[in-house]
PDB file of N, CA and C in Angstrom:
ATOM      1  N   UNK A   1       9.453 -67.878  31.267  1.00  0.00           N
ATOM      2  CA  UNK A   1       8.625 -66.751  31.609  1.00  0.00           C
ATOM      3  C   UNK A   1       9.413 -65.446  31.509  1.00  0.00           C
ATOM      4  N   UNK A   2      10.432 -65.423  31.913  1.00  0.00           N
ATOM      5  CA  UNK A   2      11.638 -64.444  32.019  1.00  0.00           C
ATOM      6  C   UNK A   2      11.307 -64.154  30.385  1.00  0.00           C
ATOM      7  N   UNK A   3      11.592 -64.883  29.424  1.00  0.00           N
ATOM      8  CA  UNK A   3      11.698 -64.972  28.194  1.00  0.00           C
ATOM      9  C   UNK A   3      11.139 -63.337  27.606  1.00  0.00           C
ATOM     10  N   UNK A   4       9.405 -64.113  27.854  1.00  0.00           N
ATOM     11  CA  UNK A   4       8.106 -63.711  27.974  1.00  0.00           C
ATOM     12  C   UNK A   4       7.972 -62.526  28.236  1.00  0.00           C
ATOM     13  N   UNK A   5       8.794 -61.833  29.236  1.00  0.00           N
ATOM     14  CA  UNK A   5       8.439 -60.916  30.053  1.00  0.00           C
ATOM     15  C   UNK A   5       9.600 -59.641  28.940  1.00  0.00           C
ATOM     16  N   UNK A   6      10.707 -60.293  28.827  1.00  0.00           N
ATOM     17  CA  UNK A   6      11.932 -59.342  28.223  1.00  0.00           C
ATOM     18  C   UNK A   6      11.366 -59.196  26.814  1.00  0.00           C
ATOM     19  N   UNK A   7      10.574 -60.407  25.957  1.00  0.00           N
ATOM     20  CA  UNK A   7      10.163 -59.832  24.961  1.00  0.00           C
ATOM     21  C   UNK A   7       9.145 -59.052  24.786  1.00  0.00           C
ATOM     22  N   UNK A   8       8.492 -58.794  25.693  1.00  0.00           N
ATOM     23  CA  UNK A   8       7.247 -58.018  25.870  1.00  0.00           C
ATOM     24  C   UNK A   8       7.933 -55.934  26.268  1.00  0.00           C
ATOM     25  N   UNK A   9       9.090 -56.263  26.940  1.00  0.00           N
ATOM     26  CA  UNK A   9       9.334 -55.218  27.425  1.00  0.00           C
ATOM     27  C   UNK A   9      10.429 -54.666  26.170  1.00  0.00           C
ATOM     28  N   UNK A  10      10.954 -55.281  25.342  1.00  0.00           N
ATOM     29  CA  UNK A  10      11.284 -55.319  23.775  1.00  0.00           C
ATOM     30  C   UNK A  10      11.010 -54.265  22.954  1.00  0.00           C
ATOM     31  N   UNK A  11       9.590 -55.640  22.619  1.00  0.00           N
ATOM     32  CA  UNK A  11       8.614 -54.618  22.068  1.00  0.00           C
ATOM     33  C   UNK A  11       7.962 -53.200  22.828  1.00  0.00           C
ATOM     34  N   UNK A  12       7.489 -52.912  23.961  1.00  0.00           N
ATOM     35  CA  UNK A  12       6.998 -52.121  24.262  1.00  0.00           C
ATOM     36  C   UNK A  12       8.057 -51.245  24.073  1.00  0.00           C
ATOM     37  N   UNK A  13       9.375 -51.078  24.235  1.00  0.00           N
ATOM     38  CA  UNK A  13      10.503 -50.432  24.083  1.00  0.00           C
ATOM     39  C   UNK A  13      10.576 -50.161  22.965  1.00  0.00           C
ATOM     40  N   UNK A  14      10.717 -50.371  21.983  1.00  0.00           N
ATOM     41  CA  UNK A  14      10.625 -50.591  20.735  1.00  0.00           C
ATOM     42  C   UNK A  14       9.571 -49.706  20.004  1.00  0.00           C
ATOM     43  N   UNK A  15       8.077 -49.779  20.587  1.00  0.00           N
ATOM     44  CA  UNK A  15       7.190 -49.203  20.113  1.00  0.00           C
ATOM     45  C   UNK A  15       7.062 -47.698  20.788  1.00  0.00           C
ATOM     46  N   UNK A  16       7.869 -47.740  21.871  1.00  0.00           N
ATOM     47  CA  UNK A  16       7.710 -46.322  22.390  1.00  0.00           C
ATOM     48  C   UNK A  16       8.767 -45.771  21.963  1.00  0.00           C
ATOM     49  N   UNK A  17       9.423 -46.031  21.482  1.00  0.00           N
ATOM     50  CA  UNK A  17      10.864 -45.201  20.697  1.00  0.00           C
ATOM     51  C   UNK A  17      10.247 -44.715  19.108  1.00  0.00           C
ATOM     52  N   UNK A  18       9.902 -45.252  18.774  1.00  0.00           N
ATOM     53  CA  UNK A  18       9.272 -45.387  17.424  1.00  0.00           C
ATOM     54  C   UNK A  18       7.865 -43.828  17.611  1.00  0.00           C
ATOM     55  N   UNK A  19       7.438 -44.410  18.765  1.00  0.00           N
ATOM     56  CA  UNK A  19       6.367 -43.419  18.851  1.00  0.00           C
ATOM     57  C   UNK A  19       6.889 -42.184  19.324  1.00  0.00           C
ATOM     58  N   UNK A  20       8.347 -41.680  19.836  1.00  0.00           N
ATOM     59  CA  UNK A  20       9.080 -40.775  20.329  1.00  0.00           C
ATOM     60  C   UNK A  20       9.614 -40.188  18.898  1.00  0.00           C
ATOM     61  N   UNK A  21       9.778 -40.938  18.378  1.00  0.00           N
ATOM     62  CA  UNK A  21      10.465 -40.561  17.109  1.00  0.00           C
ATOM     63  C   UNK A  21       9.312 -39.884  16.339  1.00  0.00           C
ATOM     64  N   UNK A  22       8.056 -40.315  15.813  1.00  0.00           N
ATOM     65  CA  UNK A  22       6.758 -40.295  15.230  1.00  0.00           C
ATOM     66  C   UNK A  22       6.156 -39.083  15.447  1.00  0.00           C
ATOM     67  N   UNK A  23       6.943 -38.868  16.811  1.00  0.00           N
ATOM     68  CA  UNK A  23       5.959 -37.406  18.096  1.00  0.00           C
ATOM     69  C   UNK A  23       7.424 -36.332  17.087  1.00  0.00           C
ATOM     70  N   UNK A  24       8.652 -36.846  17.541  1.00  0.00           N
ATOM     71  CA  UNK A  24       9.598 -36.023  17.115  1.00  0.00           C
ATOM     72  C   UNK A  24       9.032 -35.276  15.886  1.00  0.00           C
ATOM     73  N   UNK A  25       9.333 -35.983  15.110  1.00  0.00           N
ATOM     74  CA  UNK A  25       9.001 -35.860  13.485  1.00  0.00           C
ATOM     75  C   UNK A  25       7.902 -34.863  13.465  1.00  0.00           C
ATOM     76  N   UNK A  26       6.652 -35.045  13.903  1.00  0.00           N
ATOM     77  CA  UNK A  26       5.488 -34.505  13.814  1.00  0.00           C
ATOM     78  C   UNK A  26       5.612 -32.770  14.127  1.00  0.00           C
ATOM     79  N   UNK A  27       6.195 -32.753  15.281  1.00  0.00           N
ATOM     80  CA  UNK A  27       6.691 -31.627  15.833  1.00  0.00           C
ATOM     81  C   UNK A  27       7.757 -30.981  14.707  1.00  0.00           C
ATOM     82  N   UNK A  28       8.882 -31.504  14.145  1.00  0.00           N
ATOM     83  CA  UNK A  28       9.960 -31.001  12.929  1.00  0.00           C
ATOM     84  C   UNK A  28       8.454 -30.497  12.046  1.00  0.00           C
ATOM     85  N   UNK A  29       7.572 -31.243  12.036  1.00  0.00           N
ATOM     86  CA  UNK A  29       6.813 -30.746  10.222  1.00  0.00           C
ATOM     87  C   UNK A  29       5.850 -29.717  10.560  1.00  0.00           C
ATOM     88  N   UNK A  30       5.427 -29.585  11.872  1.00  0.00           N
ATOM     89  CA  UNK A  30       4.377 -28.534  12.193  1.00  0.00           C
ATOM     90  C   UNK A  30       5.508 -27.183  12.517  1.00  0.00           C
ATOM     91  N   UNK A  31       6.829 -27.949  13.124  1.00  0.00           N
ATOM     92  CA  UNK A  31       7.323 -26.035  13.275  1.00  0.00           C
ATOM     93  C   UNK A  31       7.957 -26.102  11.803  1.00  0.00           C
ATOM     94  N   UNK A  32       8.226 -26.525  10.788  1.00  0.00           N
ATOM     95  CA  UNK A  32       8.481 -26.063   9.484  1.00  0.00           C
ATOM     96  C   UNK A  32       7.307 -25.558   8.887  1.00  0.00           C
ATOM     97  N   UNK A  33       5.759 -26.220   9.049  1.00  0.00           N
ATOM     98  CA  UNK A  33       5.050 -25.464   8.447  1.00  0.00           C
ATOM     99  C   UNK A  33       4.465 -23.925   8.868  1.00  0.00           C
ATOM    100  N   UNK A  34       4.807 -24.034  10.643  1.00  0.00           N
ATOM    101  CA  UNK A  34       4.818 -22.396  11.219  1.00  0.00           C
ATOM    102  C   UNK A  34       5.722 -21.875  10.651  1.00  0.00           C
ATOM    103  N   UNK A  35       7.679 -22.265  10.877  1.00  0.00           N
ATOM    104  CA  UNK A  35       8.011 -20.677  10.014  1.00  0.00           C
ATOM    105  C   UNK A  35       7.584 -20.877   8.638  1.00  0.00           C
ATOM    106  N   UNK A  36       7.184 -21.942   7.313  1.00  0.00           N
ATOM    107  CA  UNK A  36       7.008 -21.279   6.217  1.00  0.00           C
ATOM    108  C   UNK A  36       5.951 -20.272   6.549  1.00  0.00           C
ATOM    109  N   UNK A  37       4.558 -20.538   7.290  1.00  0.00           N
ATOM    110  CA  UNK A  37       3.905 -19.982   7.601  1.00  0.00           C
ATOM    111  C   UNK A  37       3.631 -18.282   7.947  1.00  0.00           C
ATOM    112  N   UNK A  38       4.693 -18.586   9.403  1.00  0.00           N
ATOM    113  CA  UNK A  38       5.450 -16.793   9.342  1.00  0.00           C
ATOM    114  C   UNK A  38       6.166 -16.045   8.260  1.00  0.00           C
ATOM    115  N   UNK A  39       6.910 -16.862   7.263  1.00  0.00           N
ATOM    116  CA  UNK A  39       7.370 -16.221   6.339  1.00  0.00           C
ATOM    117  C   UNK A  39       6.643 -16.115   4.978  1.00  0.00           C
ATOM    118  N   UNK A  40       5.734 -16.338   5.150  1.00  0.00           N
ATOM    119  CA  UNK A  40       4.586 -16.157   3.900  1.00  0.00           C
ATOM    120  C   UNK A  40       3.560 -14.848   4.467  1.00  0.00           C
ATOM    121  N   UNK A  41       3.421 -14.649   5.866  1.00  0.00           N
ATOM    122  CA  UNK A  41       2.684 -13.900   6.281  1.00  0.00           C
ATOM    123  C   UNK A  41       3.389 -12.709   6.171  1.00  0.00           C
ATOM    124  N   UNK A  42       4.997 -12.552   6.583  1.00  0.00           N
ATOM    125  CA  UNK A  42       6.004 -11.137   6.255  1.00  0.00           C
ATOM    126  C   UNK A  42       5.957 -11.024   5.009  1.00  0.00           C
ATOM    127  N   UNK A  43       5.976 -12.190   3.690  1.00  0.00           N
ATOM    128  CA  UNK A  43       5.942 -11.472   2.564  1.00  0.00           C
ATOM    129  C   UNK A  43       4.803 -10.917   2.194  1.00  0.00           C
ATOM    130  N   UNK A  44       3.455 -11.230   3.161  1.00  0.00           N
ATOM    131  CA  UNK A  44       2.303 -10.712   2.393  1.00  0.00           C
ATOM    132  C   UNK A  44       2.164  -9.339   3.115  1.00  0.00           C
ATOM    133  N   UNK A  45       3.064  -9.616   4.512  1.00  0.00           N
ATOM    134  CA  UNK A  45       2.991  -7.687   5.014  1.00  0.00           C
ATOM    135  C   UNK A  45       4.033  -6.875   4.380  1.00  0.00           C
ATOM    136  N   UNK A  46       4.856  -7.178   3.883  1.00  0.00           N
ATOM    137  CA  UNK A  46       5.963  -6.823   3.141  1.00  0.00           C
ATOM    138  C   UNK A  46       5.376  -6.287   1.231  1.00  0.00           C
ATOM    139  N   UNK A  47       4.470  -7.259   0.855  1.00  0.00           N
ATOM    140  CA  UNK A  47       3.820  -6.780  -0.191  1.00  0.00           C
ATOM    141  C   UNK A  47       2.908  -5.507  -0.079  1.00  0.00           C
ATOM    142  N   UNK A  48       1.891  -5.953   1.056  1.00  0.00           N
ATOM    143  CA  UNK A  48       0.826  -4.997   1.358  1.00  0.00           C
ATOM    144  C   UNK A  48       1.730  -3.444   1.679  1.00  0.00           C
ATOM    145  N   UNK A  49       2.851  -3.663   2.332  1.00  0.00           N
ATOM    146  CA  UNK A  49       3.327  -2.459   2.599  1.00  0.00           C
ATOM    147  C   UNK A  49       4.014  -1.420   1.213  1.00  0.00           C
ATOM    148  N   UNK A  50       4.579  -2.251   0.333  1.00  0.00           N
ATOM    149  CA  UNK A  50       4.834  -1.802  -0.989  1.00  0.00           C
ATOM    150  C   UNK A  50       3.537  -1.379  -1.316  1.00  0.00           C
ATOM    151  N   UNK A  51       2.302  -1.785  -1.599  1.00  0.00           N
ATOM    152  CA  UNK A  51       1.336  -1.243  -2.422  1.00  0.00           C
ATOM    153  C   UNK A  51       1.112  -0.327  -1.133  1.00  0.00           C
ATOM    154  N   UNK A  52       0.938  -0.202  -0.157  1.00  0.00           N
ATOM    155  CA  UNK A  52       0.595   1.016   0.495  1.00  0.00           C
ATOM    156  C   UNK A  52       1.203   2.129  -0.075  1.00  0.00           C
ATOM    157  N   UNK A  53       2.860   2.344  -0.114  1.00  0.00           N
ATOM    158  CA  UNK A  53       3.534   3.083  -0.436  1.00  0.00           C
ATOM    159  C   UNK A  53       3.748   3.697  -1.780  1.00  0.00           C
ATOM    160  N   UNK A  54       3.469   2.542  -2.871  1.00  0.00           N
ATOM    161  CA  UNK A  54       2.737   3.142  -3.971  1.00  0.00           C
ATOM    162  C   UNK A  54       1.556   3.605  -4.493  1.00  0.00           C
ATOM    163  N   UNK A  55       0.806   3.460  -3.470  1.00  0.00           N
ATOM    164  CA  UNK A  55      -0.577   4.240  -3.589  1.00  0.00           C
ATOM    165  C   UNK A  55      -0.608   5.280  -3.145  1.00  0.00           C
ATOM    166  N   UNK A  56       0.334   5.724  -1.891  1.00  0.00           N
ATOM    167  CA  UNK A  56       0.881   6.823  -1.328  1.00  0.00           C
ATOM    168  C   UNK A  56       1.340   7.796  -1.954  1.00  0.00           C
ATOM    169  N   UNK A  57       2.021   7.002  -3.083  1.00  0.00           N
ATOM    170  CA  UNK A  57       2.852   7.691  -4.364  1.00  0.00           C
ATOM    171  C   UNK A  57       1.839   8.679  -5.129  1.00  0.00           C
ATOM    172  N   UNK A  58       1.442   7.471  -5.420  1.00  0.00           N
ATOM    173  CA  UNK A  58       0.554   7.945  -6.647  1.00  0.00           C
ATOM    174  C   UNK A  58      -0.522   9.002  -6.032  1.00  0.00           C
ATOM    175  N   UNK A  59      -1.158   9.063  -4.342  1.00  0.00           N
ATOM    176  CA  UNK A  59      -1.876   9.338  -4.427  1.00  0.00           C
ATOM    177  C   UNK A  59      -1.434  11.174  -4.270  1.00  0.00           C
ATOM    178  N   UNK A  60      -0.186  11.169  -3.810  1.00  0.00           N
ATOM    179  CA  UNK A  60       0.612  12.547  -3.762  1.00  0.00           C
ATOM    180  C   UNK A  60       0.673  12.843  -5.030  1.00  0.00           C
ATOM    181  N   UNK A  61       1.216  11.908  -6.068  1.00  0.00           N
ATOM    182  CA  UNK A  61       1.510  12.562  -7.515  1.00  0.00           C
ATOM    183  C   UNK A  61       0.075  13.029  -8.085  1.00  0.00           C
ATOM    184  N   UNK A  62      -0.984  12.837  -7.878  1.00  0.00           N
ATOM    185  CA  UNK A  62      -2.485  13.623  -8.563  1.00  0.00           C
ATOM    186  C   UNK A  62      -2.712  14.033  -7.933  1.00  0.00           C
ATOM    187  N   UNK A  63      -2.323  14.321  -6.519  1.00  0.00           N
ATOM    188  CA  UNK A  63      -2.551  15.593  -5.443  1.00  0.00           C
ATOM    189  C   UNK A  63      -1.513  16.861  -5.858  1.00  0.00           C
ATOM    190  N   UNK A  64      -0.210  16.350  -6.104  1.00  0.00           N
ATOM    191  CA  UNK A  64       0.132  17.026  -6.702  1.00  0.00           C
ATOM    192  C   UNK A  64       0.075  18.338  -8.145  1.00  0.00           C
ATOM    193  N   UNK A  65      -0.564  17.302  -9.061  1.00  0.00           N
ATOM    194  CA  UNK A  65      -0.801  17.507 -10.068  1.00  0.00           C
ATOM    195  C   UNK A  65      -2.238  18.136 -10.335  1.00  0.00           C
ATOM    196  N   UNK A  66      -3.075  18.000  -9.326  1.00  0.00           N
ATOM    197  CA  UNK A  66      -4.401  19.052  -8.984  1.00  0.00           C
ATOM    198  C   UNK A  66      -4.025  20.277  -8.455  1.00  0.00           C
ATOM    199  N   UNK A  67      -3.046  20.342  -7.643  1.00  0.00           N
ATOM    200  CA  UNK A  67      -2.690  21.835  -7.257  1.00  0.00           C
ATOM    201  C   UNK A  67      -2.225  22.615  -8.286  1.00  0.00           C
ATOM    202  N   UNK A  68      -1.232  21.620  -9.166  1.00  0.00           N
ATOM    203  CA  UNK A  68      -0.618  22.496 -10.424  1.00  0.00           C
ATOM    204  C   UNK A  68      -1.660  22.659 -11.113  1.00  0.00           C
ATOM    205  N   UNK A  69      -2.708  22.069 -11.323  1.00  0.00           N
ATOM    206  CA  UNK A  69      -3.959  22.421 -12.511  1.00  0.00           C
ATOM    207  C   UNK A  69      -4.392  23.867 -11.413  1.00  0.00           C
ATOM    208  N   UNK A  70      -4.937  23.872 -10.496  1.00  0.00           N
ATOM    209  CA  UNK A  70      -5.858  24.673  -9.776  1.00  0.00           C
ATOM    210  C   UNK A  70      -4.681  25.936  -9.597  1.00  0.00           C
ATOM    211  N   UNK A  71      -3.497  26.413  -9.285  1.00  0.00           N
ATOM    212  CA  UNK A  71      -2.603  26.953  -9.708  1.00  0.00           C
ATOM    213  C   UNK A  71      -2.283  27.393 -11.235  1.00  0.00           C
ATOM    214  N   UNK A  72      -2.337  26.805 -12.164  1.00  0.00           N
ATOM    215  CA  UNK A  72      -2.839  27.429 -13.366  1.00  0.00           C
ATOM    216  C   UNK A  72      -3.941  28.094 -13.520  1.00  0.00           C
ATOM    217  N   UNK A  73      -4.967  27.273 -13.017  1.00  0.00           N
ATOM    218  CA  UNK A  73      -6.484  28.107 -12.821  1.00  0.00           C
ATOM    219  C   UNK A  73      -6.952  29.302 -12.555  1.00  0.00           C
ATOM    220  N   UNK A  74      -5.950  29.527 -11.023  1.00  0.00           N
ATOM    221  CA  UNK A  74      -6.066  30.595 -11.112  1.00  0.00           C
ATOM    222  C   UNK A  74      -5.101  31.904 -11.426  1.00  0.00           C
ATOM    223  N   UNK A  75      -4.184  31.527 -12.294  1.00  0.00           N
ATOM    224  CA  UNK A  75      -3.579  32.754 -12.781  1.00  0.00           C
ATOM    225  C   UNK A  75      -4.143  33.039 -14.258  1.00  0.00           C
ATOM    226  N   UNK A  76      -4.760  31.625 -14.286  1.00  0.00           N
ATOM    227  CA  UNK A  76      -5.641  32.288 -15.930  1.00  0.00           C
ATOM    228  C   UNK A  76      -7.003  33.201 -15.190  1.00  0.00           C
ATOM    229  N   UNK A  77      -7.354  32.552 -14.516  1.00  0.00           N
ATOM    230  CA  UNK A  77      -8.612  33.326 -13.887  1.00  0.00           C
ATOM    231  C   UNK A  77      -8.196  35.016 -13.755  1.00  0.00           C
ATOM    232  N   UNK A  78      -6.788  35.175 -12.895  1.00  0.00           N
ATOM    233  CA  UNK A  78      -6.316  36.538 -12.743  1.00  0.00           C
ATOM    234  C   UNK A  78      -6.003  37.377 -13.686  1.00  0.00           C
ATOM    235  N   UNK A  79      -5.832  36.977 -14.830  1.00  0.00           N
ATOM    236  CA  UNK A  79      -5.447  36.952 -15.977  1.00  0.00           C
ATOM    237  C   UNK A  79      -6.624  37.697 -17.129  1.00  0.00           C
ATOM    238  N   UNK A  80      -7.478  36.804 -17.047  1.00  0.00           N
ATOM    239  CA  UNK A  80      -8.587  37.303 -17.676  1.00  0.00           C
ATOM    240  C   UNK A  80      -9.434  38.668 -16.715  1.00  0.00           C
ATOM    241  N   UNK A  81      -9.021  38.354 -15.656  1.00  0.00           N
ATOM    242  CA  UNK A  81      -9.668  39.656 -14.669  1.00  0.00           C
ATOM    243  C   UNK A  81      -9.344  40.626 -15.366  1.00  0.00           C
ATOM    244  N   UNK A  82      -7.345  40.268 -15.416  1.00  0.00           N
ATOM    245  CA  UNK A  82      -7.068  41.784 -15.970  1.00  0.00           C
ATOM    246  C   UNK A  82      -7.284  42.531 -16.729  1.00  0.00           C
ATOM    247  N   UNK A  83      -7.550  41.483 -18.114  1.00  0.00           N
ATOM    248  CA  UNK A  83      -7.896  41.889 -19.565  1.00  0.00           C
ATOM    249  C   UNK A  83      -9.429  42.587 -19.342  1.00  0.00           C
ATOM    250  N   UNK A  84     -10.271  41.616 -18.699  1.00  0.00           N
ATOM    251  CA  UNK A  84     -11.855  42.483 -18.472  1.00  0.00           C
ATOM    252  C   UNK A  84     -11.504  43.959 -17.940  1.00  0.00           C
ATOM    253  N   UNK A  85     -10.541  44.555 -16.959  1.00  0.00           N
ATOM    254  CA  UNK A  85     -10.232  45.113 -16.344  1.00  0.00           C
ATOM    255  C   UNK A  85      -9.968  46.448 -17.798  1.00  0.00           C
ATOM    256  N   UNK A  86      -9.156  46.071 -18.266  1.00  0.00           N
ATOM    257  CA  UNK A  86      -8.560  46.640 -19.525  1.00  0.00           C
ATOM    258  C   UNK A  86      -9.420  46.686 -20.462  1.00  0.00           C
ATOM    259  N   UNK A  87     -10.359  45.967 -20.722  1.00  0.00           N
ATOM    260  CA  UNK A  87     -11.340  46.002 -21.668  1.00  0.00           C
ATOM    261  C   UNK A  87     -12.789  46.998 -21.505  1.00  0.00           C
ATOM    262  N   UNK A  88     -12.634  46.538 -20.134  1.00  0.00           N
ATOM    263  CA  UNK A  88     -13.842  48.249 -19.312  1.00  0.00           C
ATOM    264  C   UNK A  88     -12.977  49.929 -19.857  1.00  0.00           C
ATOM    265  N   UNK A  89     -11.940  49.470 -18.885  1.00  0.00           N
ATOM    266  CA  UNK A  89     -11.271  50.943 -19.039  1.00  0.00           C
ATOM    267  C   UNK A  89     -11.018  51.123 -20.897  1.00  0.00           C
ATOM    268  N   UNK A  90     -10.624  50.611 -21.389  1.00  0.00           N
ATOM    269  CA  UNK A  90     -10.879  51.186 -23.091  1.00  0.00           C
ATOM    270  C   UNK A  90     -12.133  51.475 -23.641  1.00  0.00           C
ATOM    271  N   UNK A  91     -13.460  50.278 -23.081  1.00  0.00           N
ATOM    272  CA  UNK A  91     -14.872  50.659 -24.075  1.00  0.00           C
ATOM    273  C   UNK A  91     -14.908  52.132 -22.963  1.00  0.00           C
ATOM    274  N   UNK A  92     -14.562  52.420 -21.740  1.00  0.00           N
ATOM    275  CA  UNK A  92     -15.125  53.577 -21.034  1.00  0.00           C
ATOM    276  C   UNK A  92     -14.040  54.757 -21.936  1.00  0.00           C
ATOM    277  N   UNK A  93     -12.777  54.558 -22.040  1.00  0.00           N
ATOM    278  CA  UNK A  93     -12.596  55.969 -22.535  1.00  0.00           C
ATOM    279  C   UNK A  93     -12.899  55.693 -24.300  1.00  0.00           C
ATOM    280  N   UNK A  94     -12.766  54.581 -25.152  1.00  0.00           N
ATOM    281  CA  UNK A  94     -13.874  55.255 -26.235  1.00  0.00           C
ATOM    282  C   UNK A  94     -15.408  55.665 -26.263  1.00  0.00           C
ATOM    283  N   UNK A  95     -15.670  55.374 -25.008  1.00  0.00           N
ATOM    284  CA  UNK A  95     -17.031  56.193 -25.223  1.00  0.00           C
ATOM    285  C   UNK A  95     -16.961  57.246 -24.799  1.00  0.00           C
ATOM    286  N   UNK A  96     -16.098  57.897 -23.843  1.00  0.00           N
ATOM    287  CA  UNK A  96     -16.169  59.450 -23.382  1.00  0.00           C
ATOM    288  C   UNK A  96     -15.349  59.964 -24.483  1.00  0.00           C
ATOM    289  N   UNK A  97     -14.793  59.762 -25.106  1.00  0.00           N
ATOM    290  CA  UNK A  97     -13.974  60.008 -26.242  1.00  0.00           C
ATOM    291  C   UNK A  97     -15.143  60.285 -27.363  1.00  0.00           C
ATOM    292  N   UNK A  98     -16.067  59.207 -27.713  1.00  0.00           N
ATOM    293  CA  UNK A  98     -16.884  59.434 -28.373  1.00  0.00           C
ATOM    294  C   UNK A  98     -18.147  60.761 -28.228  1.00  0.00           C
ATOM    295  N   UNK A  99     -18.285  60.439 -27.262  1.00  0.00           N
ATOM    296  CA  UNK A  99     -18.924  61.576 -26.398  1.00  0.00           C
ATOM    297  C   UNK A  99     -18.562  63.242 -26.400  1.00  0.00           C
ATOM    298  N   UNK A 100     -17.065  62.812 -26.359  1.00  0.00           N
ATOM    299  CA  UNK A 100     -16.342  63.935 -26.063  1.00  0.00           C
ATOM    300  C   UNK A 100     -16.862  65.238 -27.664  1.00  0.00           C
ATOM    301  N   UNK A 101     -15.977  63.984 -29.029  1.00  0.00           N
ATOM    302  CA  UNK A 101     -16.083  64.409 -29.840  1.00  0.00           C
ATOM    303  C   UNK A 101     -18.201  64.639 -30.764  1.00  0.00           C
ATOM    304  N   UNK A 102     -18.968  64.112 -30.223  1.00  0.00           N
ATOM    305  CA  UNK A 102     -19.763  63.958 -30.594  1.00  0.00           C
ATOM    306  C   UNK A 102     -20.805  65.751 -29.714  1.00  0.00           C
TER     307      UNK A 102
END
């Protein structure tokens, strides 16, 4: 009976080591698949943050590059003022000129 009893407590020994080990293991593969996990999630905030920063880029460089257009704009705009400006004052003194002599 003794026998009986030690092989029973054996096996149960046996099967609970096995199942300690089984639990172990399980636990090693779920926290390896958390940090790959965490480290797939930093590279995707780590990506997202690059394209932030190049959209940032870019979105300064045609902000940029609208001020320089609208800055050209308006010195051609000032520009042509002047010439209209110049173009009054000449048709006005050839016509008092014309006037003058007429």
């Amino acid at each position: 009976m003794r026998h009986i009893v030690e092989e029973k407590e054996e096996k149960i020994s046996a099967s609970l080591q096995k199942y300690e080990e089984e639990q172990k293991q399980r636990e090693e593969e779920w926290k390896e698949k958390y940090e790959k996990m965490q480290e797939e999630m930093e590279e995707v905030k780590q990506m997202d943050e690059e394209k932030r920063k190049v959209r940032e880029t870019e979105i300064d460089s045609v902000l940029e590059e609208k001020e320089t257009m609208i800055n050209e704009l308006k010195q051609k705009n000032e520009e042509s003022e002047r010439n209209l400006v110049c173009l009054e004052e000449s048709y006005e003194n050839f016509r008092l000129e014309r006037e003058w002599k007429d």
